[in-house]
Protein backbone atom coordinates (compact mmCIF):
# COMPACT_ATOMS: atom_id res chain seq x y z
CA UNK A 1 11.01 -60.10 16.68
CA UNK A 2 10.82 -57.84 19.91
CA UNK A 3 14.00 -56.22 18.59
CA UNK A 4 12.43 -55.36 15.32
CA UNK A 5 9.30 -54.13 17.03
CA UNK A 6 11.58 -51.82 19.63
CA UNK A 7 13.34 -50.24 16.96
CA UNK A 8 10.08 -49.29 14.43
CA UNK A 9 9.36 -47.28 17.78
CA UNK A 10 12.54 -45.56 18.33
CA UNK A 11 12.01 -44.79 14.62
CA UNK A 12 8.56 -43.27 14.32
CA UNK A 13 9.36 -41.41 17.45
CA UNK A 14 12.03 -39.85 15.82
CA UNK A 15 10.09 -38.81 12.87
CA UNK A 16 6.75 -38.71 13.88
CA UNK A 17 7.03 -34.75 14.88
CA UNK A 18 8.86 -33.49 12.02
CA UNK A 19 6.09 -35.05 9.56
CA UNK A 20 3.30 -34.19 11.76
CA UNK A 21 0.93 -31.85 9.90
CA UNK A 22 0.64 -28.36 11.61
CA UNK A 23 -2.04 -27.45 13.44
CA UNK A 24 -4.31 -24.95 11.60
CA UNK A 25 -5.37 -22.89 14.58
CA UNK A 26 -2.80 -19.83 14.88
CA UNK A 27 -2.36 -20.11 18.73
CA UNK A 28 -2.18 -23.97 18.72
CA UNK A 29 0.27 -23.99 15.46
CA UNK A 30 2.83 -21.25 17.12
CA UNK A 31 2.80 -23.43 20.45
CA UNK A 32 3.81 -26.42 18.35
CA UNK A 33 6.66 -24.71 15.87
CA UNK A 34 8.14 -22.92 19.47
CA UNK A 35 8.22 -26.59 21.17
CA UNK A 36 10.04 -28.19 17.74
CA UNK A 37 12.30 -24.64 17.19
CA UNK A 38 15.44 -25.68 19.35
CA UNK A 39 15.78 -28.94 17.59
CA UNK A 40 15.82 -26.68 13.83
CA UNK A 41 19.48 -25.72 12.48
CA UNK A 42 19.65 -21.82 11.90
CA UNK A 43 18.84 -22.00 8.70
CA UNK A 44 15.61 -24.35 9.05
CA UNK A 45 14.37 -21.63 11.37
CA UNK A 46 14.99 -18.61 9.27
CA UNK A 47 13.37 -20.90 6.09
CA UNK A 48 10.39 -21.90 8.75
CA UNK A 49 9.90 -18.17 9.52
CA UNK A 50 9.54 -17.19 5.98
CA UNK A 51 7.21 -19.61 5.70
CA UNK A 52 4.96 -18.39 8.31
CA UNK A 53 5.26 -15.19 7.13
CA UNK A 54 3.62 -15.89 3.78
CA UNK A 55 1.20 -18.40 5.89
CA UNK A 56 -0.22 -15.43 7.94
CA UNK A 57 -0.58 -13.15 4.92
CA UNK A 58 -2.48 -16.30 3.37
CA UNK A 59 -5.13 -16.22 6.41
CA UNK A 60 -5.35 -12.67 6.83
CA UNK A 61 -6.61 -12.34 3.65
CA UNK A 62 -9.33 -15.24 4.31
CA UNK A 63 -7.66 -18.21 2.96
CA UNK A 64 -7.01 -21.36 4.96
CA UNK A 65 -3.95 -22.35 6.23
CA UNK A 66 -2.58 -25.55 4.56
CA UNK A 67 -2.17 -29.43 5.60
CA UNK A 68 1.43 -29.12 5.67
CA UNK A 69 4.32 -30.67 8.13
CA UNK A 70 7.37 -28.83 9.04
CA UNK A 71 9.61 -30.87 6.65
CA UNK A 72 7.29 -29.95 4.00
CA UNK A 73 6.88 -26.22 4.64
CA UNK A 74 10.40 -26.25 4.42
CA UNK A 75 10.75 -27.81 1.73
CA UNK A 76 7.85 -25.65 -0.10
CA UNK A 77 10.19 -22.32 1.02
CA UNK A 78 13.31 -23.47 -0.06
CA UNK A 79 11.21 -23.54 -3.71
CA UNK A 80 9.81 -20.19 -3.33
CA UNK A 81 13.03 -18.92 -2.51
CA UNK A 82 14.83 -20.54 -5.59
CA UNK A 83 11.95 -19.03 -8.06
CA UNK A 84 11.70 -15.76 -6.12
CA UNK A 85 16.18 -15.33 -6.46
CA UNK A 86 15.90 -16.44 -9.76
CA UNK A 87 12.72 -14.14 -11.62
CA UNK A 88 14.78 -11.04 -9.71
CA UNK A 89 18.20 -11.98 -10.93
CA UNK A 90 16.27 -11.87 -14.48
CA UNK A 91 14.41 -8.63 -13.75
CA UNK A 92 18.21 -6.67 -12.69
CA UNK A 93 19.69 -8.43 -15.80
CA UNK A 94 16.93 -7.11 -17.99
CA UNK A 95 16.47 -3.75 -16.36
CA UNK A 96 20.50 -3.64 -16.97
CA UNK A 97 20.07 -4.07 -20.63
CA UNK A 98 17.15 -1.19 -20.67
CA UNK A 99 19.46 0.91 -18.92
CA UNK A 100 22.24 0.26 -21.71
CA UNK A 101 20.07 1.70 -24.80
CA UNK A 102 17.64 4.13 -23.21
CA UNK A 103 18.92 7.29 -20.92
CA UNK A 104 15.98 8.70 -18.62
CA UNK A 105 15.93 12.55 -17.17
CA UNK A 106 13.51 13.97 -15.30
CA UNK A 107 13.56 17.84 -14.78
CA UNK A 108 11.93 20.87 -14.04
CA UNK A 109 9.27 20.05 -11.62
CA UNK A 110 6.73 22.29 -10.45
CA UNK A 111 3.84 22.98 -8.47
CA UNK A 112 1.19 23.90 -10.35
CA UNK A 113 -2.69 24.58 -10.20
CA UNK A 114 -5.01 21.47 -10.99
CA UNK A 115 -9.05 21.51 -11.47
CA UNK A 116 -10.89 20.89 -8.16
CA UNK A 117 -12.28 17.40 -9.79
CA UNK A 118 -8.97 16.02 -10.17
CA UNK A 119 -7.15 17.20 -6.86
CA UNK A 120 -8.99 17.98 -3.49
CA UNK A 121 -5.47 20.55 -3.19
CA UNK A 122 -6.13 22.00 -6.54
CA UNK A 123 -2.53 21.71 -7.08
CA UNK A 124 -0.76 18.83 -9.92
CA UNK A 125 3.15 17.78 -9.92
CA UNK A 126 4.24 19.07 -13.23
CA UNK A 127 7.82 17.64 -14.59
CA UNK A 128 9.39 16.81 -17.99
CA UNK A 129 11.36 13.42 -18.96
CA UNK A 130 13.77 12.87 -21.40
CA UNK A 131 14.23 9.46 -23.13
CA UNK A 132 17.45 9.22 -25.08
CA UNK A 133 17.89 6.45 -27.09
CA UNK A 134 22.14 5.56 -26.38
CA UNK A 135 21.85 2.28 -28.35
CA UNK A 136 22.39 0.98 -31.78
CA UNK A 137 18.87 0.17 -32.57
CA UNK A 138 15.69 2.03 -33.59
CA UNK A 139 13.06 2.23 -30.26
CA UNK A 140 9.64 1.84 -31.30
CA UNK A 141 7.90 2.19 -27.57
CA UNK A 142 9.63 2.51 -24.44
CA UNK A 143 7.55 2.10 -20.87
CA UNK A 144 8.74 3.87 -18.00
CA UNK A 145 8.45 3.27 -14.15
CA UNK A 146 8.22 6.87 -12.42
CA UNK A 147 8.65 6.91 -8.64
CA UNK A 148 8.37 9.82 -6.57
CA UNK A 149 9.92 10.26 -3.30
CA UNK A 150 10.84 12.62 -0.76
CA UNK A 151 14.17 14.28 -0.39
CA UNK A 152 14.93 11.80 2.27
CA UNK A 153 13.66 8.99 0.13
CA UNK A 154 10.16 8.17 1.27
CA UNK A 155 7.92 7.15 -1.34
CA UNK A 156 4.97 9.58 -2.28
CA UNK A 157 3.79 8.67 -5.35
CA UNK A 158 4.30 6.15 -8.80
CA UNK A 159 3.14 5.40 -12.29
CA UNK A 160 3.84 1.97 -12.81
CA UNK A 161 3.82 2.39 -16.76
CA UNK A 162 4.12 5.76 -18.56
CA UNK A 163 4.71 4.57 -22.44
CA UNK A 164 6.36 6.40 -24.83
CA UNK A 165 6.23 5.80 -28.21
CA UNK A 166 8.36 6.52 -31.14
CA UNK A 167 10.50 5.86 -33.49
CA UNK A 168 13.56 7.12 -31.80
CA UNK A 169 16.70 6.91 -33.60
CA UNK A 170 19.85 6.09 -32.20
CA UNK A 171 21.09 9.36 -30.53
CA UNK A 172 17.56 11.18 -30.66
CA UNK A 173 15.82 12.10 -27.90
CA UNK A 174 12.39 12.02 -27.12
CA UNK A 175 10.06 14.37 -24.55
CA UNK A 176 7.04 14.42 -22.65
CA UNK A 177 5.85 16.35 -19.91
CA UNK A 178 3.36 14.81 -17.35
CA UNK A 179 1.01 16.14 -14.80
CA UNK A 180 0.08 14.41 -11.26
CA UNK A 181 -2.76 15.42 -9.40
CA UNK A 182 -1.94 15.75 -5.54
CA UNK A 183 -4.11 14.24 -2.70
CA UNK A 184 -3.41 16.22 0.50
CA UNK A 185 -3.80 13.05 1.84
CA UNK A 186 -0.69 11.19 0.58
CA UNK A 187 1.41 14.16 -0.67
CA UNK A 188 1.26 17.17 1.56
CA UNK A 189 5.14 17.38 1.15
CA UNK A 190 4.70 18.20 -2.34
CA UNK A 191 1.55 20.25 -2.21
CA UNK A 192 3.85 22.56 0.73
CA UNK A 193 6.37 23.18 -1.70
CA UNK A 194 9.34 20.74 -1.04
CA UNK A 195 11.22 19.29 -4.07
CA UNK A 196 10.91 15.84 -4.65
CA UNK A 197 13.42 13.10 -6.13
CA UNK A 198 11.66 12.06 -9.06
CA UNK A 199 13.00 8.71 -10.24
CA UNK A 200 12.40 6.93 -13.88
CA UNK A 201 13.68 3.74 -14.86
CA UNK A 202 12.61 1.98 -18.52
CA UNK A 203 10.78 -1.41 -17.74
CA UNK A 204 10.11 -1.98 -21.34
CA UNK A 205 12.03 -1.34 -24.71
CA UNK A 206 10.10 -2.19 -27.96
CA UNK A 207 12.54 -2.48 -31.16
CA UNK A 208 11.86 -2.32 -34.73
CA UNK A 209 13.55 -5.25 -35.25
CA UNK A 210 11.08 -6.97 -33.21
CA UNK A 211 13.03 -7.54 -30.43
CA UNK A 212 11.65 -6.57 -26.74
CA UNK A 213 13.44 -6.30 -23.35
CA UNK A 214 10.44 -6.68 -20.76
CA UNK A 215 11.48 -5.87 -17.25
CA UNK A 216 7.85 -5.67 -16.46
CA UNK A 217 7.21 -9.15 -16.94
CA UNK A 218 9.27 -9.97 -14.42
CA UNK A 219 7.42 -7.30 -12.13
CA UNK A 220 4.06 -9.36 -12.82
CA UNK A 221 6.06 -12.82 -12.24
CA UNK A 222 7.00 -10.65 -8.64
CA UNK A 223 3.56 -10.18 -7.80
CA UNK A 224 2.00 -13.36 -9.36
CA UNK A 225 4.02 -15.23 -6.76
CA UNK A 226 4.09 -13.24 -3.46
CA UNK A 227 0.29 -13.78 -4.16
CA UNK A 228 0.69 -17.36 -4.92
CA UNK A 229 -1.80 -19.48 -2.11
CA UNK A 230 0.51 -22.03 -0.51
CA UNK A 231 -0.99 -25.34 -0.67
């Protein structure tokens, strides 16, 4: 019977950290995760850290930090990780297959002057896109995602959706020209003259056979869960 009783002990000694919830005051819950760290494989780290990451977005923006041990936040990672791998393999597949039937150009951007009420500069980004359609299949709308970067590649400026809509044939090509106000705020390197790298990348392809390819789902899936409160 003492033997029995000696080796529930040993036992919940064993476990008893690992499955002890953390504690929910930032200072006190760091102390504890550095004191358990050296006994976590590499990989249990770099999963914990993730985890802690999203945890002090979570409380920064006011929420409260969950009744969770470190076998659980690890576990509760490991999920994340497997929905957040999966939703962007979908989102490359599908922005593959956009890629395959719609062409996008963008050219001749300018400078140009913009009413006082829409730019504090008084000066508006002016380019043109093409959309070609290099598919088999008529494309009733097509939604674009427009980035706009510097030469070096810092970002400046986006339109998250610019729709298009058609028909458009197969081999046609479609045009618009668009016009961004400029905040001297956010892009002085346009408003002083410098050419930009003006990127655009279909997110959405409407057929008239019904059939969609919606990139942009997975975009809202993207945010959905990097907003998603850990519990």
């Amino acid at each position: 019977m003492a033997c029995a009783c000696a080796a529930m002990v040993v036992i919940a000694a064993c476990t008893r950290t690992e499955d002890k919830p953390l504690p929910t005051d930032p200072k006190a819950r760091s102390e504890f995760i550095d004191a358990q760290r050296a006994k976590l494989t590499e990989q249990s780290r770099s999963l914990l850290d993730r985890f802690l990451a999203r945890l002090k977005a979570q409380e920064a923006a006011g929420g409260a930090a969950p009744t969770v041990s470190i076998s659980k936040a690890l576990e509760l990672q490991r999920a994340y990780d497997s929905e957040l791998a999966q939703i962007q393999r979908q989102y490359q597949d599908r922005i593959a297959a956009a890629k395959a039937d719609v062409r996008v150009e963008v050219r001749e951007q300018s400078v140009v002057k913009e009413d006082l009420a829409k730019s504090a500069a008084g000066k508006a980004l002016r380019y043109t896109v093409d959309v070609t359609n290099t598919g088999k299949r008529v494309i009733e709308r097509v939604a674009l995602r427009i980035e706009i970067r510097e030469a070096a590649g810092s970002y400046l400026a986006a339109i998250p959706l610019l729709e298009l809509k058609g028909p458009l044939n197969p081999g046609e090509a479609g045009r618009t020209i668009q016009s961004l106000p400029l905040n001297p705020s956010y892009q002085a390197y346009l408003i002083a003259g410098h050419a930009a790298q003006i990127i655009g990348v279909p997110v959405k392809v409407v057929y008239a056979d019904g059939a969609t390819i919606d990139a942009d789902a997975d975009l809202n899936s993207l945010r959905s869960l990097s907003s998603r409160k850990i519990e």
